[in-house]
Protein backbone atom coordinates (compact mmCIF):
# COMPACT_ATOMS: atom_id res chain seq x y z
CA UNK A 1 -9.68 31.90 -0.22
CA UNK A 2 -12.65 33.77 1.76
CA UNK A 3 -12.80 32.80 5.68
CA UNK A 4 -16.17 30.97 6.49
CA UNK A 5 -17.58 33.33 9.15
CA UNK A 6 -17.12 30.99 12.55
CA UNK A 7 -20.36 33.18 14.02
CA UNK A 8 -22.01 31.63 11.89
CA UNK A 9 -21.38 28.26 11.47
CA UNK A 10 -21.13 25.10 14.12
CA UNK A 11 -18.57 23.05 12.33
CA UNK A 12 -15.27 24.94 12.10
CA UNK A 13 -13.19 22.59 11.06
CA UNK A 14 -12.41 21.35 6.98
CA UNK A 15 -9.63 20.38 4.84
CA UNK A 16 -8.49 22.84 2.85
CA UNK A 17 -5.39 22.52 0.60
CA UNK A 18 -2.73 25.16 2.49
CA UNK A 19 -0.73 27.71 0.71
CA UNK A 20 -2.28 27.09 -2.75
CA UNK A 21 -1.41 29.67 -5.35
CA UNK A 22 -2.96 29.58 -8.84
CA UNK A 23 -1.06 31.69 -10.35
CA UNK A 24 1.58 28.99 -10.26
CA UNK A 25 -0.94 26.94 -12.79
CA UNK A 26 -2.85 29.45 -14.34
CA UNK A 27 -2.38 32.14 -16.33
CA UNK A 28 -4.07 35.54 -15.77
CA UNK A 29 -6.69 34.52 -18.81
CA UNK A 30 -7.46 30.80 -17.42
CA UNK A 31 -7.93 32.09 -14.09
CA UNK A 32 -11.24 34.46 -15.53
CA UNK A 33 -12.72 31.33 -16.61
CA UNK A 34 -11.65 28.29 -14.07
CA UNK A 35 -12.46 29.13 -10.82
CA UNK A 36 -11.15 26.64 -7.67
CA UNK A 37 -13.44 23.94 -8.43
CA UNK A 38 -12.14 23.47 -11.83
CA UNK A 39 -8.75 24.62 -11.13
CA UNK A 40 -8.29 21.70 -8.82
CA UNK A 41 -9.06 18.49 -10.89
CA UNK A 42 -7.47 20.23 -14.18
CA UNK A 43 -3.99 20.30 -12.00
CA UNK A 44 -4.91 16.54 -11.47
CA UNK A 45 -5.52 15.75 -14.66
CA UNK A 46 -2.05 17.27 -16.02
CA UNK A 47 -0.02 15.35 -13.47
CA UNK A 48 -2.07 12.08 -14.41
CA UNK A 49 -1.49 12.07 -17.67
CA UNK A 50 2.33 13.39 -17.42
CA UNK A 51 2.81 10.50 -14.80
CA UNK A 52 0.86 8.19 -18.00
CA UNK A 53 3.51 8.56 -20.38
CA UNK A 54 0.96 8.88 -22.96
CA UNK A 55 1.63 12.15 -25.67
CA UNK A 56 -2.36 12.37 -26.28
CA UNK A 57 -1.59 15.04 -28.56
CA UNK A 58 0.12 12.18 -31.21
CA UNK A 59 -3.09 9.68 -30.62
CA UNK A 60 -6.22 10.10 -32.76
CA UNK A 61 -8.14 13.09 -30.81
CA UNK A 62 -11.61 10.94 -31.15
CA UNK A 63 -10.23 7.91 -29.75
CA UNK A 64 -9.91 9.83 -25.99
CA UNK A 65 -12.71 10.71 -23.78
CA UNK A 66 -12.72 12.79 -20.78
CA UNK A 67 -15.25 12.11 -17.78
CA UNK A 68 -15.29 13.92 -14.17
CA UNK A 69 -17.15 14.16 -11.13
CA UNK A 70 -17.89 17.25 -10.12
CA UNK A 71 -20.81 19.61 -8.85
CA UNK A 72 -22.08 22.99 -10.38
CA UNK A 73 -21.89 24.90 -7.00
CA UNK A 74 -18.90 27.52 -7.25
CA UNK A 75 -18.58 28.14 -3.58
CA UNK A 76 -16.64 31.05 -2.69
CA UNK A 77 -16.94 32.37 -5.91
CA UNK A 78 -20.50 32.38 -6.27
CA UNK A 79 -21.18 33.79 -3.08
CA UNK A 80 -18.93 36.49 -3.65
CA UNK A 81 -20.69 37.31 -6.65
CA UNK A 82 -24.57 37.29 -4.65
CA UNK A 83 -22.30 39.49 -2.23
CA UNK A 84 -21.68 42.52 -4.72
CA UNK A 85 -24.88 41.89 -6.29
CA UNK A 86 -27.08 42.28 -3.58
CA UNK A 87 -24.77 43.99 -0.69
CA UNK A 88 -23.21 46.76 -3.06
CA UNK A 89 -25.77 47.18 -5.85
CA UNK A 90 -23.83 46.12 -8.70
CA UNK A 91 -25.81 44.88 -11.44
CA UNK A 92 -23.18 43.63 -13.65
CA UNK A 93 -22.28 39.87 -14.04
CA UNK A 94 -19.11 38.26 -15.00
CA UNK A 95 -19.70 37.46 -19.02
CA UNK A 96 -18.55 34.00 -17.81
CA UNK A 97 -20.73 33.20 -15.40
CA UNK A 98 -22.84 30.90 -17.65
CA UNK A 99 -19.99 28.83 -18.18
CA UNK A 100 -19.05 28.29 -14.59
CA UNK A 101 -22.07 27.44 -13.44
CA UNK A 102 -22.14 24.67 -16.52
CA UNK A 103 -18.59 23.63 -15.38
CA UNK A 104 -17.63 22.67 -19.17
CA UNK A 105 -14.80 24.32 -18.75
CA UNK A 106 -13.27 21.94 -16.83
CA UNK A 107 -13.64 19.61 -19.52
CA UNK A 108 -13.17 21.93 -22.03
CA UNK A 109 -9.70 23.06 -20.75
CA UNK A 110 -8.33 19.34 -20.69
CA UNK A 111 -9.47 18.75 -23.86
CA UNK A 112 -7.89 21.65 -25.36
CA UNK A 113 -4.41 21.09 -23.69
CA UNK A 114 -4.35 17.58 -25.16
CA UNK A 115 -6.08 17.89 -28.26
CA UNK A 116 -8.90 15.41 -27.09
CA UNK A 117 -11.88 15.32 -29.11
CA UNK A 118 -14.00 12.41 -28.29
CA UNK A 119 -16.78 11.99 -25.24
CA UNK A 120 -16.84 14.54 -22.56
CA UNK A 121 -19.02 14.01 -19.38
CA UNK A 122 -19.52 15.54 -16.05
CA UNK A 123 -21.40 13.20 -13.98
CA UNK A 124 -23.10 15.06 -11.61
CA UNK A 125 -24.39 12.08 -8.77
CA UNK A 126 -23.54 13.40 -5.39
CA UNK A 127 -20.98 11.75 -3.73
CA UNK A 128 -20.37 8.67 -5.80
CA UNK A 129 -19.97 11.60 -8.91
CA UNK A 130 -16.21 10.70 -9.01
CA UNK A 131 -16.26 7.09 -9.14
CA UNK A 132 -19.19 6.51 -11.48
CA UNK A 133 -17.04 8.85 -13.88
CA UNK A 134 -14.38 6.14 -13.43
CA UNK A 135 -16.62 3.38 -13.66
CA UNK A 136 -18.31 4.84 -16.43
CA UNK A 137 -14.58 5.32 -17.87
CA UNK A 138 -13.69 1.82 -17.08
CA UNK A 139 -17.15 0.50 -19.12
CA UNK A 140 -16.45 2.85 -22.65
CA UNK A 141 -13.09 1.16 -22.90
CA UNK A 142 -14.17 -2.24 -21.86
CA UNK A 143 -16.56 -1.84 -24.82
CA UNK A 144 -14.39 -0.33 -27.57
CA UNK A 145 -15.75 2.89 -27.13
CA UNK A 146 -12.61 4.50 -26.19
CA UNK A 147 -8.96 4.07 -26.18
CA UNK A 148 -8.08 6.21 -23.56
CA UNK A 149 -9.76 7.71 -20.64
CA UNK A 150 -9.25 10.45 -18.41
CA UNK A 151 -11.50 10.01 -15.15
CA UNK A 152 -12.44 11.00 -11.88
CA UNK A 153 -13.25 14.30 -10.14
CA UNK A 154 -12.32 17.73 -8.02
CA UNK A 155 -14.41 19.54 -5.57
CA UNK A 156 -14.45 22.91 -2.84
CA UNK A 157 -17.33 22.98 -0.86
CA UNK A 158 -15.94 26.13 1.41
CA UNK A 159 -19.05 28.46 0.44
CA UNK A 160 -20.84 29.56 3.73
CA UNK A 161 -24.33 28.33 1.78
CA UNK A 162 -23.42 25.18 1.18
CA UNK A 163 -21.69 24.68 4.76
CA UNK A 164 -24.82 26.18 6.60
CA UNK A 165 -26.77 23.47 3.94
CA UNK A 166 -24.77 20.47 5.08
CA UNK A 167 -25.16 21.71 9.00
CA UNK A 168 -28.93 21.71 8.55
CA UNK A 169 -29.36 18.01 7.90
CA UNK A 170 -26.86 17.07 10.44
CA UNK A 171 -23.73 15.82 8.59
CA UNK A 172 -20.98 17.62 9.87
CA UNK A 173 -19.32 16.78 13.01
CA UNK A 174 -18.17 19.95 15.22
CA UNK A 175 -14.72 18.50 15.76
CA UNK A 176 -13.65 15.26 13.80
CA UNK A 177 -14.58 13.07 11.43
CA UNK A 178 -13.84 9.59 13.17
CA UNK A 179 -14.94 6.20 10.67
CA UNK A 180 -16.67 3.92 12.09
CA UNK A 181 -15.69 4.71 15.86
CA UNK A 182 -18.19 4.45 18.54
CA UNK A 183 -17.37 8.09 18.79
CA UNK A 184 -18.60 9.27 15.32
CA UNK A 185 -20.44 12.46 15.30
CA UNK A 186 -20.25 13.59 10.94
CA UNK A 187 -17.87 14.09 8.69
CA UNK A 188 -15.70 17.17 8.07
CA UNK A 189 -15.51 18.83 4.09
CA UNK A 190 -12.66 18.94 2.35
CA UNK A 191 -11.10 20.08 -1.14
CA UNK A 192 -8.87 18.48 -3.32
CA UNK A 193 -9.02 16.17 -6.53
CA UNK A 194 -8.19 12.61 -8.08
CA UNK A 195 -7.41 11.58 -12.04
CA UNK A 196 -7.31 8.57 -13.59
CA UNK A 197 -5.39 8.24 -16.46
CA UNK A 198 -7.01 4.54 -18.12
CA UNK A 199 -6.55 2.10 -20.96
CA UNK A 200 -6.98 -1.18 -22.13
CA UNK A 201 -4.41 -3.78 -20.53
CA UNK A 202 -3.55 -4.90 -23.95
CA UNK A 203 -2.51 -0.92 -24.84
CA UNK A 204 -0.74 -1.07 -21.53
CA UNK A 205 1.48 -3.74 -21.58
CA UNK A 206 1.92 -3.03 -25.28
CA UNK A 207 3.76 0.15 -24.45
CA UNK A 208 5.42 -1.06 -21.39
CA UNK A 209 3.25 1.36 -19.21
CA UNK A 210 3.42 1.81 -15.65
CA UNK A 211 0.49 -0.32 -14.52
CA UNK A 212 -0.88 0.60 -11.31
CA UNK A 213 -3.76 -1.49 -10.61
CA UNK A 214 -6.17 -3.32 -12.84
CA UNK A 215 -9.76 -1.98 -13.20
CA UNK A 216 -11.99 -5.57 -13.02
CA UNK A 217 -15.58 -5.19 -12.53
CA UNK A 218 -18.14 -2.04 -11.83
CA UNK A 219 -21.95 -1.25 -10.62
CA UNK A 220 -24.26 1.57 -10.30
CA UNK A 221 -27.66 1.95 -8.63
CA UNK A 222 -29.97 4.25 -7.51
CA UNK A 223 -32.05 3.60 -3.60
CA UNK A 224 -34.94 4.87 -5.11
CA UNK A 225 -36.20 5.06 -2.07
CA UNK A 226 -35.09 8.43 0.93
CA UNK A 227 -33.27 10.80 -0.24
CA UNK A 228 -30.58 10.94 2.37
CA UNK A 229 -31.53 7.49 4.46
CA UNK A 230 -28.89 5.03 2.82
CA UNK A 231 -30.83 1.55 1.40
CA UNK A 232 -28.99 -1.27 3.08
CA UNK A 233 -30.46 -3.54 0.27
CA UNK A 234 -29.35 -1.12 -2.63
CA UNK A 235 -25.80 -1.01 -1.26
CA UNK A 236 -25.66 -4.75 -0.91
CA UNK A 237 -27.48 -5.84 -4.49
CA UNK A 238 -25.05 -2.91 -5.95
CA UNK A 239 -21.87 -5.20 -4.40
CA UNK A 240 -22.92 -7.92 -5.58
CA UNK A 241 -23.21 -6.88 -9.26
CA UNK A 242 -19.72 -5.13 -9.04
CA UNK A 243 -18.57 -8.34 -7.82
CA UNK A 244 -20.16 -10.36 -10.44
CA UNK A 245 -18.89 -8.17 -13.30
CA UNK A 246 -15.10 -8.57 -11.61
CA UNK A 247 -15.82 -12.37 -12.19
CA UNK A 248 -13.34 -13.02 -8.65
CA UNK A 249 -13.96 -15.22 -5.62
CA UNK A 250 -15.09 -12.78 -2.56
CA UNK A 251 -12.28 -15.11 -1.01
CA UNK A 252 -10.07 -12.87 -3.27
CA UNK A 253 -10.58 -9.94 -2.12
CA UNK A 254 -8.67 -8.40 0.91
CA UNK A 255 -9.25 -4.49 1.41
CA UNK A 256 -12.47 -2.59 0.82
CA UNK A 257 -12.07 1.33 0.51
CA UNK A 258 -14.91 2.14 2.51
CA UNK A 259 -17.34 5.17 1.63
CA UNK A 260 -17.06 5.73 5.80
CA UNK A 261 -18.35 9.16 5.84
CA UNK A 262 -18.90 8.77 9.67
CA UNK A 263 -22.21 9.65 10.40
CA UNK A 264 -23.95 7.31 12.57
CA UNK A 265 -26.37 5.68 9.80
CA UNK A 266 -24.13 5.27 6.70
CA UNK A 267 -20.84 3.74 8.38
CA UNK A 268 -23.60 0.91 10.24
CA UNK A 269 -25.44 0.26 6.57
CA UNK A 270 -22.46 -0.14 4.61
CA UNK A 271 -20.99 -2.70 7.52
CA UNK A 272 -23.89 -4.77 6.95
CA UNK A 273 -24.33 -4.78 3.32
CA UNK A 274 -20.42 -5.95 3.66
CA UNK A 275 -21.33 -8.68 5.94
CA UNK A 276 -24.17 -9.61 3.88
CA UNK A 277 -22.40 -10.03 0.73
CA UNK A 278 -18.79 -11.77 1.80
CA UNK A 279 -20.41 -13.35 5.04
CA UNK A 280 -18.11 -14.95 7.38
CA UNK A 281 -14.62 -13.75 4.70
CA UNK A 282 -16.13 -10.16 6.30
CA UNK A 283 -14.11 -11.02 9.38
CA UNK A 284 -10.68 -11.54 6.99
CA UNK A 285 -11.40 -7.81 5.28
CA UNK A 286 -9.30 -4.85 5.67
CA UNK A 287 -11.24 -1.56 5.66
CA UNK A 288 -10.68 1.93 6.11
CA UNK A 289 -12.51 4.98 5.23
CA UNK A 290 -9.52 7.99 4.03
CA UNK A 291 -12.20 10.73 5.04
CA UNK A 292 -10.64 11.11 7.99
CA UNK A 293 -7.41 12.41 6.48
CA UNK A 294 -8.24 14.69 3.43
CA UNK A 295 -12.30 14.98 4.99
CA UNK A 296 -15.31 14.35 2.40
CA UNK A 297 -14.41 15.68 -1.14
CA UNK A 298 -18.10 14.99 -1.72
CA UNK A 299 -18.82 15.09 -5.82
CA UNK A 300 -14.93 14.15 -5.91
CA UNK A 301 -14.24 11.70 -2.82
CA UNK A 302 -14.85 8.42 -4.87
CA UNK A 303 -11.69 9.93 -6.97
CA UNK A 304 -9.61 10.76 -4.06
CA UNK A 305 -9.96 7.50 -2.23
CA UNK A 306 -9.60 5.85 -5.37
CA UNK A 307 -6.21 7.05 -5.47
CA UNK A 308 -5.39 5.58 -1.87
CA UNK A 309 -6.95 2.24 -2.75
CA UNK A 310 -4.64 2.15 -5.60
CA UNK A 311 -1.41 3.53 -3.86
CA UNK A 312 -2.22 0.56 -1.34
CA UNK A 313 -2.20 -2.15 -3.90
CA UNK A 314 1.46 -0.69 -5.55
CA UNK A 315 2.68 -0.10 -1.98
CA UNK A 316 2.01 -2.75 -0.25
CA UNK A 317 0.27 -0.71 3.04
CA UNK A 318 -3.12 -0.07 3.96
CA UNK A 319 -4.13 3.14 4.69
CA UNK A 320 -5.56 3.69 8.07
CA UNK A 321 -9.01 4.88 9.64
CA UNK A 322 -7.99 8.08 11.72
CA UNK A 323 -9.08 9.50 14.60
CA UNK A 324 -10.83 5.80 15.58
CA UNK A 325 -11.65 5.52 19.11
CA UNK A 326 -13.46 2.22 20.40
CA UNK A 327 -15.59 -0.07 18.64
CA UNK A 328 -19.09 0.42 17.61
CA UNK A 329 -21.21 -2.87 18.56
CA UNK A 330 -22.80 -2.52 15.14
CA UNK A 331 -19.53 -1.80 13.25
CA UNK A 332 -17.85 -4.48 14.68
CA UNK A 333 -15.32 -5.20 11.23
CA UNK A 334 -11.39 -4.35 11.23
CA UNK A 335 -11.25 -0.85 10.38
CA UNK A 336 -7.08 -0.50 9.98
CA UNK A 337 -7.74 1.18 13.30
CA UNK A 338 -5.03 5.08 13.30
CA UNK A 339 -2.23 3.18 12.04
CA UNK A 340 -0.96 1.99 8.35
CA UNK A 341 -0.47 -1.69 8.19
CA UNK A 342 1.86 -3.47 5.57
CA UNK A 343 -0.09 -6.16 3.44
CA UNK A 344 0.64 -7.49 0.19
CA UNK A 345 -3.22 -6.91 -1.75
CA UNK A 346 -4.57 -9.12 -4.18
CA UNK A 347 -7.90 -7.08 -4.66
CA UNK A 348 -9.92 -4.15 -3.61
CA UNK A 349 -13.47 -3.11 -3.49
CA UNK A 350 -14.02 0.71 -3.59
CA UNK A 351 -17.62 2.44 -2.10
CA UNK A 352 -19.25 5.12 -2.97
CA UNK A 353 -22.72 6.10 -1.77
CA UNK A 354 -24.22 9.46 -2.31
CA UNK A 355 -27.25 11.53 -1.29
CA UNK A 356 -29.76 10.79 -3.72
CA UNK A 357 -29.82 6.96 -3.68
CA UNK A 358 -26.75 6.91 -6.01
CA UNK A 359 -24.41 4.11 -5.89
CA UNK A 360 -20.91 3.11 -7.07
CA UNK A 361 -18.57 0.27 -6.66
CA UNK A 362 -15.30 -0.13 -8.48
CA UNK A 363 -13.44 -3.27 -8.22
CA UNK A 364 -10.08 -3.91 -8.82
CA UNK A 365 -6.99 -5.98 -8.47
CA UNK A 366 -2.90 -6.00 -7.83
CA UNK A 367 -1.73 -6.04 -11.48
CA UNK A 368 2.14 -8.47 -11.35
């Protein structure tokens, strides 16, 4: 992977995936069409659906549908390819640029391992991308519109373009990412991905599946209003609806997977649209933000944290903010301050705000 050039960048820190070798999940063919940004949530997808049990390529191929987060920048790849074009004077273009740049081919390549012909979608809504393909997911089979769904996102945002573009606005932080914490400063990018593998419960239990969590309720919104200024009233009517859809007490619910991107605005919005909707149960919630371990996945994060949500609810243990320092005044909530904490979870509200306006909230329960 290229080296971001620290001369000219501010933020040198992001979490990349070490020692990462393609050719270990590629061959020479896929690796002309899928470059890291696909290559990611296709290795996510595999081990989903192995981990499923599920032979998709026995099931009806229209009864399947695949949907993923994910953003049309390429990243190094791209750049690379400005690089020759305008540095060396080479005029010619990979003949499969097209299809990068329309990322179907991360669709298209799950599809064709697992003989799935029905719905395919890349949901391209900044950073809640991921879990509005999950939600989205979630609705088709709530609705009878598929059987089976294979959901959530992949991102690498390591282009020096897109860095300098994320600098510019003031998002990163120039050493940590810290949740929450008086201290916060930005976040920090990262890379990585997050599949869902989902079904009806009835289809579950009928095969004697190995049930992770239970999908409940889900809402989307758009702010309509700034682009980048979160809407505290968005975020809370967006709750609400999630909640209302789940059709639980707030009473029942106990951890809330925080969107916690630490930047000074977002992490003090989404505390109050939390204390707005639960009210004085705020003070009972467990919430952490994972963007301090793996940094913001941004088109994919929803997926990523999704997966940590869920591990916490089979587990038993909450993950923890990192890198939390003192308390904010105006985030004044329990954070699961550096340190994992054992809890038996009955149910879980999952964030995700984007740039945009764009809104998702997944809710979802212990499953015994």
């Amino acid at each position: 992977m290229t080296t971001l050039p620290h001369d000219q960048i501010k933020c040198r820190y992001g979490a990349e995936i070490k020692g990462y070798d393609p050719q270990q999940h590629f061959t020479a063919s896929q690796l002309t069409v899928y470059w890291r940004n696909s290559q990611l949530p296709i290795i996510a997808a595999r081990e989903a659906i192995a981990d499923s049990g599920i032979d998709f390529k026995t099931k009806d191929p229209f009864e399947s549908g695949i949907l993923m987060g994910s953003t049309s920048t390429q990243g190094v790849e791209e750049e690379d390819f400005f690089k020759r074009y305008y540095e060396t004077g080479s005029k010619r273009v990979h003949p499969l640029t097209l299809v990068h740049h329309m990322r179907g081919g991360l669709i298209h390549e799950i599809a064709s391992e697992y003989n799935i012909h029905g719905p395919g979608f890349i949901m391209d809504s900044a950073c809640s991308s991921a879990l509005l393909a999950i939600g989205e997911a979630f609705q088709m089979i709530r609705y009878g519109r598929l059987n089976y769904a294979i959901a959530g996102g992949g991102e690498c945002p390591f282009g020096i373009t897109h860095w300098k573009a994320w600098e510019q606005i003031g998002a990163l932080s120039p050493d940590m990412c810290r949740p929450f914490s008086k201290e916060r400063n930005g976040t920090i990018l990262g890379e990585g991905a997050g599949v869902f593998v989902l079904e009806s419960l009835d289809s579950a239990k009928k095969r004697s599946a190995k049930i992770y969590a239970e999908v409940l309720g889900f809402a989307s919104s758009r702010d309509a209003e700034d682009l980048t200024r979160p809407s505290l009233e968005r975020i809370t009517q967006t709750i609400e609806l999630c909640l209302k859809d789940a059709k639980l007490s707030k009473a029942e619910y106990d951890y809330i997977s925080a969107h916690g991107s630490g930047t000074l605005l977002n992490d003090v919005v989404e505390t109050k649209a939390i204390k707005r909707v639960f009210g004085s149960h705020a003070e009972n919630l467990a919430i952490s933000s994972t963007k301090a371990m793996h940094g913001h996945l941004e088109f994919a994060t929803g997926a990523l944290e999704l997966v940590g949500a869920v591990l916490a609810i089979k587990e038993g243990v909450l993950p923890p903010t990192l890198n939390y320092l003192s308390a904010d005044p105006d985030c004044d909530l329990d954070y699961v301050p550096n340190h994992a904490r054992e809890k038996k979870i009955k149910a879980v509200l999952k964030n995700s705000f984007g740039f945009g306006g764009a809104n998702a909230v997944l809710s979802l329960k212990n499953y015994s």
